[in-house]
Each structure stands twice: as C-alpha cells, then as structure tokens.
C-alpha atoms as a PDB file:
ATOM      1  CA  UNK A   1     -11.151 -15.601 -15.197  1.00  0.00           C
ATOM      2  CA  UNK A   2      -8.871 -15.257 -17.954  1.00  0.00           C
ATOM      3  CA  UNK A   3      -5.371 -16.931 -18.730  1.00  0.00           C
ATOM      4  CA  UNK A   4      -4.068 -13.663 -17.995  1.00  0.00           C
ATOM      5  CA  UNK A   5      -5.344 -13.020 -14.766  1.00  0.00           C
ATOM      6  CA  UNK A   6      -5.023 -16.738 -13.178  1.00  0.00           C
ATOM      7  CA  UNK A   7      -1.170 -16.976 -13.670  1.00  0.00           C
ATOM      8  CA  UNK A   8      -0.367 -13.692 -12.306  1.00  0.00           C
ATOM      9  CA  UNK A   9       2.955 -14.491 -10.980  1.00  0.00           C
ATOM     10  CA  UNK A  10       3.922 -16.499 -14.236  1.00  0.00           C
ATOM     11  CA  UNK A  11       3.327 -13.442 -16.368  1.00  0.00           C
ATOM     12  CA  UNK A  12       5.485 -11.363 -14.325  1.00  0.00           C
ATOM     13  CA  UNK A  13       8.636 -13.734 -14.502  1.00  0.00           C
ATOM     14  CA  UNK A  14       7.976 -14.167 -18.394  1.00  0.00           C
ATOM     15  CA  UNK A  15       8.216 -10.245 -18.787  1.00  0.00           C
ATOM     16  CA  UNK A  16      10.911  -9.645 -16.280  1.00  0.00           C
ATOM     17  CA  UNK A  17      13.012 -12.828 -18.510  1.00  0.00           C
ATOM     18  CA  UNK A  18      12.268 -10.829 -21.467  1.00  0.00           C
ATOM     19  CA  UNK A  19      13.158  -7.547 -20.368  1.00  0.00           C
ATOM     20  CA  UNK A  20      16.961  -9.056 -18.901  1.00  0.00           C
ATOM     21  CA  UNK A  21      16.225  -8.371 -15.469  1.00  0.00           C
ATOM     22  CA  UNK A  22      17.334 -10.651 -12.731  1.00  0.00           C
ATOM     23  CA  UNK A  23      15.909 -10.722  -9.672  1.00  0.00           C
ATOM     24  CA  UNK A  24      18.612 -10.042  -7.673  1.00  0.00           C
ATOM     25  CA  UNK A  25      19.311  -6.472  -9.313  1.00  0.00           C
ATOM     26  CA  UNK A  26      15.468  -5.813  -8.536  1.00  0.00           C
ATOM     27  CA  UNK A  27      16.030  -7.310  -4.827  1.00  0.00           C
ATOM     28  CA  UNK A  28      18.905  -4.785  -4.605  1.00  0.00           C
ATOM     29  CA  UNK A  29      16.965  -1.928  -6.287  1.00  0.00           C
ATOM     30  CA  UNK A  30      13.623  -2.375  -3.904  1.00  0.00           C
ATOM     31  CA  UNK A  31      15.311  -3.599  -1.152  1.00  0.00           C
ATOM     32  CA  UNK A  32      12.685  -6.621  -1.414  1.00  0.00           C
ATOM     33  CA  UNK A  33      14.324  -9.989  -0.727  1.00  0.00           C
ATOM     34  CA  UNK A  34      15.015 -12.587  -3.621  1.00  0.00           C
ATOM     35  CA  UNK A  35      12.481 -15.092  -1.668  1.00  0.00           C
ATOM     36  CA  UNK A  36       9.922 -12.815  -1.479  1.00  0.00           C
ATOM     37  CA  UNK A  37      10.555 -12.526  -4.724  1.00  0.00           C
ATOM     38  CA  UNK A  38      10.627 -15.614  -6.015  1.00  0.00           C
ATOM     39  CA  UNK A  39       7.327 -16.210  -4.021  1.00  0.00           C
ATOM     40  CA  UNK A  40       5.331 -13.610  -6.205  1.00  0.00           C
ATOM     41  CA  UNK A  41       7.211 -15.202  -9.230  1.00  0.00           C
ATOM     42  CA  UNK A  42       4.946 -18.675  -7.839  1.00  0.00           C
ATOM     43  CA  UNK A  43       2.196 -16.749  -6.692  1.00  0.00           C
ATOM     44  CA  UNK A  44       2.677 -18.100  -3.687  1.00  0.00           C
ATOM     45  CA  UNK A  45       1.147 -14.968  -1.379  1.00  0.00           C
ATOM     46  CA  UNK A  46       1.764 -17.095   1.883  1.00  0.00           C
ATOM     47  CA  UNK A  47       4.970 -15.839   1.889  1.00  0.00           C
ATOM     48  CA  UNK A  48       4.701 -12.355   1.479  1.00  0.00           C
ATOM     49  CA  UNK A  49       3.534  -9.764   4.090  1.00  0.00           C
ATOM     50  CA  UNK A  50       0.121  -9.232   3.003  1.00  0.00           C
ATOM     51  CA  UNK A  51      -2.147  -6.370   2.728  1.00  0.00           C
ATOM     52  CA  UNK A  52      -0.872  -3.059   1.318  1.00  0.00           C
ATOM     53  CA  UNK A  53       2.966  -4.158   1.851  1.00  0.00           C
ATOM     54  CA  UNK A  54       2.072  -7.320  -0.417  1.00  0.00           C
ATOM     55  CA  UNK A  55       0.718  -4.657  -3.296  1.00  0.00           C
ATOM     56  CA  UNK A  56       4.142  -2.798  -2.567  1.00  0.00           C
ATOM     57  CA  UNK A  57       5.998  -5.142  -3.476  1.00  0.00           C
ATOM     58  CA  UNK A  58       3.934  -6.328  -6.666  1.00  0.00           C
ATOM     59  CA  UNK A  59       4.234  -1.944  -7.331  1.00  0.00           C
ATOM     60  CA  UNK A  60       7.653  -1.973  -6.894  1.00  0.00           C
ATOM     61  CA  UNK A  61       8.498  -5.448  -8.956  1.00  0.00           C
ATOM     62  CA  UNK A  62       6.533  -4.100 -12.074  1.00  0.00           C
ATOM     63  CA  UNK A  63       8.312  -0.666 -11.448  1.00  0.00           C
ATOM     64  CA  UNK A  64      11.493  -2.571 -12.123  1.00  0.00           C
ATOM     65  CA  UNK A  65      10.555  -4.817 -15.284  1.00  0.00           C
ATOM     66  CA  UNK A  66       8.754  -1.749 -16.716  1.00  0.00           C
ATOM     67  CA  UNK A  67       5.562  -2.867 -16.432  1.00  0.00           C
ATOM     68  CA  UNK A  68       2.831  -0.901 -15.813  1.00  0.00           C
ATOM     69  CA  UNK A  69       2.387  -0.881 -11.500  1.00  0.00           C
ATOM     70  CA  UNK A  70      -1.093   0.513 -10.862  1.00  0.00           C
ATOM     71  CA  UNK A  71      -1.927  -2.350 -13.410  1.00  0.00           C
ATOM     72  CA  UNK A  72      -0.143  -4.882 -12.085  1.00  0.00           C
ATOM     73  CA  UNK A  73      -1.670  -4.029  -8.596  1.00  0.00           C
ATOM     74  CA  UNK A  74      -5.074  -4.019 -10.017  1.00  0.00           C
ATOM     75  CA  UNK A  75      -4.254  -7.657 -11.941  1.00  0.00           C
ATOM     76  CA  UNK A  76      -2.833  -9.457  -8.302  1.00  0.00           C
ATOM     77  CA  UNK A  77      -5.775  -7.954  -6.381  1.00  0.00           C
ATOM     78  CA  UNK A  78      -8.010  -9.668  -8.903  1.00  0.00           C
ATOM     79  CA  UNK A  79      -6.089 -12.868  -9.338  1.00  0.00           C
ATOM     80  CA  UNK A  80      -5.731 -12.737  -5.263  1.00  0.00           C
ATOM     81  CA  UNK A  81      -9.129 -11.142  -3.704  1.00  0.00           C
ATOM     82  CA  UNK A  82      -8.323 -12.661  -0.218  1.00  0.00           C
ATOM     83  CA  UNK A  83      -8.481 -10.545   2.351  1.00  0.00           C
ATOM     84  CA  UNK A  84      -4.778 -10.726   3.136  1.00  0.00           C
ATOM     85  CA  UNK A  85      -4.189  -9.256  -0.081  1.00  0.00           C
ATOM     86  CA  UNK A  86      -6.514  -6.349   0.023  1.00  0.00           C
ATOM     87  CA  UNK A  87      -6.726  -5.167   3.122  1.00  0.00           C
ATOM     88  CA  UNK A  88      -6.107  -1.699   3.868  1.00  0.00           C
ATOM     89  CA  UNK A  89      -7.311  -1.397   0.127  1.00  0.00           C
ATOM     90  CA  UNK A  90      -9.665   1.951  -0.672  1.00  0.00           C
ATOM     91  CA  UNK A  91     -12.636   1.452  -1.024  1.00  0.00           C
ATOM     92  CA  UNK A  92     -13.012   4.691  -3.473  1.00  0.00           C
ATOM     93  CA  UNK A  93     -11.665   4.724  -7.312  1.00  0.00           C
ATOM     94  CA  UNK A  94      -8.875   7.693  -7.669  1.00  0.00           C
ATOM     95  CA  UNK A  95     -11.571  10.060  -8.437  1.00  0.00           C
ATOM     96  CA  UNK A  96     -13.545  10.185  -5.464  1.00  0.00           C
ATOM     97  CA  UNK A  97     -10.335  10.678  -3.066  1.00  0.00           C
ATOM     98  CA  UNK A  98     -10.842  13.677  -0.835  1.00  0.00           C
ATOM     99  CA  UNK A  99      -7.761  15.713  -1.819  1.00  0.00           C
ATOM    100  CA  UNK A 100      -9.303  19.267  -0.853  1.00  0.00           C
ATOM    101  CA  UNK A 101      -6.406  20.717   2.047  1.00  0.00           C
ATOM    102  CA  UNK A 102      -9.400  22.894   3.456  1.00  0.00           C
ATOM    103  CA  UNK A 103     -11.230  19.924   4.561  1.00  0.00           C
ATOM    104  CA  UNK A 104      -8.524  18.930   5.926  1.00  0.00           C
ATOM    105  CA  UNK A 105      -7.597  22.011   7.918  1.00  0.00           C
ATOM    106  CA  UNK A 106     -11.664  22.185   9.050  1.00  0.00           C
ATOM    107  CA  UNK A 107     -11.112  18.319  10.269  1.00  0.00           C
ATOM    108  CA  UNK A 108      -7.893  19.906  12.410  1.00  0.00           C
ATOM    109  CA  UNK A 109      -9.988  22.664  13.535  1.00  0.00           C
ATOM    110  CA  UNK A 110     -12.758  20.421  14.535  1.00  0.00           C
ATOM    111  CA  UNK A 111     -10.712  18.080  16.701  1.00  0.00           C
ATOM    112  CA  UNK A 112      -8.215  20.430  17.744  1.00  0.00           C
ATOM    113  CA  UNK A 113     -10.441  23.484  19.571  1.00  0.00           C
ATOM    114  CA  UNK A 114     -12.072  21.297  21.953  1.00  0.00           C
ATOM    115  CA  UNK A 115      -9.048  19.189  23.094  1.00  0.00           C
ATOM    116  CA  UNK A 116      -6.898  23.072  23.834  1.00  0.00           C
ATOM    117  CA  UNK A 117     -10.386  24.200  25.408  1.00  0.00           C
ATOM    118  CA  UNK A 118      -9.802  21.682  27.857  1.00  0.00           C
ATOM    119  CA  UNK A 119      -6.268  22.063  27.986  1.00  0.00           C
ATOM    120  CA  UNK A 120      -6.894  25.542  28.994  1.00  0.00           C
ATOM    121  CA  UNK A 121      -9.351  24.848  30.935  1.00  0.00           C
ATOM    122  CA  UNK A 122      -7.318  22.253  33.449  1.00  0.00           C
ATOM    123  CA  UNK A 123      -4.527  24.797  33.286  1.00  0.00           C
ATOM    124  CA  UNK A 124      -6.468  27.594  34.715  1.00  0.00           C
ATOM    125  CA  UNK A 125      -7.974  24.813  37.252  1.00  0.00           C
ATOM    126  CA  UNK A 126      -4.721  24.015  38.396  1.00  0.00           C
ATOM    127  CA  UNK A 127      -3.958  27.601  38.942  1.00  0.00           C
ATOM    128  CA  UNK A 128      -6.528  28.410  40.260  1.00  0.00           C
ATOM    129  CA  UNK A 129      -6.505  25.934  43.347  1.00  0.00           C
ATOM    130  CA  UNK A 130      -3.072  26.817  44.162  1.00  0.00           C
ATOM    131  CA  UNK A 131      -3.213  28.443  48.040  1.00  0.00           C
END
C-alpha cells in the first residue's frame, strides 16, 4: 500500500487546510458532528457509524473540501477493508447495476399477483361462510 492510501484521514485534513475549510462550517453544512469529524481526520473508524453511513460521511466530507467523493470512498474502503467499513457495499461495479424499470415492474408483478390471489381468495372465504 501506498503513502497515499495508508494515511487516508491525514490527506483529507491536509486538503481541507489548503482549501480554507474548517470543520465546523462542514459539520454545519452535512449536519455531521465535529467529533465524527475529527475522527476521520485520525482515521480513527471506531468512532464513526460504520458501514454505508461511515462512506456517507467520508462522501459528504470530500463533497465539502472539493475533493473528488466516489474517490475518496473508493480510497477509505481500501485504506479500511474491515467489514465495518464495507458492509452494505455492492458487490457490482456501476456498470452492472440493474437499472431497467421493467424488471422492476415484472419483480412487482411476480410478488404481487399471488399475495392479492390470496387476498381474494380469503375474502370470498369469509363471505362465503357467512349464514
């Protein structure tokens, strides 16, 4: 692992110095504490939520010092492969994402015919044992 990559958190306070931004105007902005903050700043992931909130947060820091966020994401998963970190994480690139709304609608249509057949079908049971 490079220099880059093993001081993840380092980087990130170097380019948010440079760029004038404190980290209370970025707590404000993202609504992400100064602590939590200050924890990426460390790389200290203990005290952040973990999983996809944790990349959130590392999305919505770079957002603020204008760095590139899918990039940054990519760089802290890397630098921080522990399962707290990436899970929830796809397991597909971009490119294989099913985005195709007919699928979608044939999924619905799947799932949702059987469950109102037997919706319909304990309605007219219930009707029909009325005296």
């Amino acid at each position: 692992m490079d220099e880059r990559s093993s001081d993840f958190g380092e980087r990130m306070k170097r380019l948010r110095e440079q760029r004038g931004v404190a980290l209370r105007d970025i707590a404000e902005t993202t609504k992400i504490s100064v602590s939590a903050l200050e924890a990426l700043e460390r790389n200290d992931i203990s005290r952040l939520p973990g999983g996809i909130f944790s990349r959130g947060f590392v999305r919505a820091y770079a957002e603020q010092i204008g760095a590139d966020p899918e990039k940054a994401v990519r760089e802290f998963i890397a630098r921080f492969p522990h399962e707290s970190v990436t899970d929830g994480s796809p397991q597909v690139t971009t490119t294989e994402v099913d985005t195709d709304p007919p699928a979608h609608a044939g999924r619905m249509i799947v799932i949702g015919v059987p469950v109102l057949l037997v919706v319909a079908a304990l309605v007219v049971w219930a009707f029909a044992s009325r005296p």
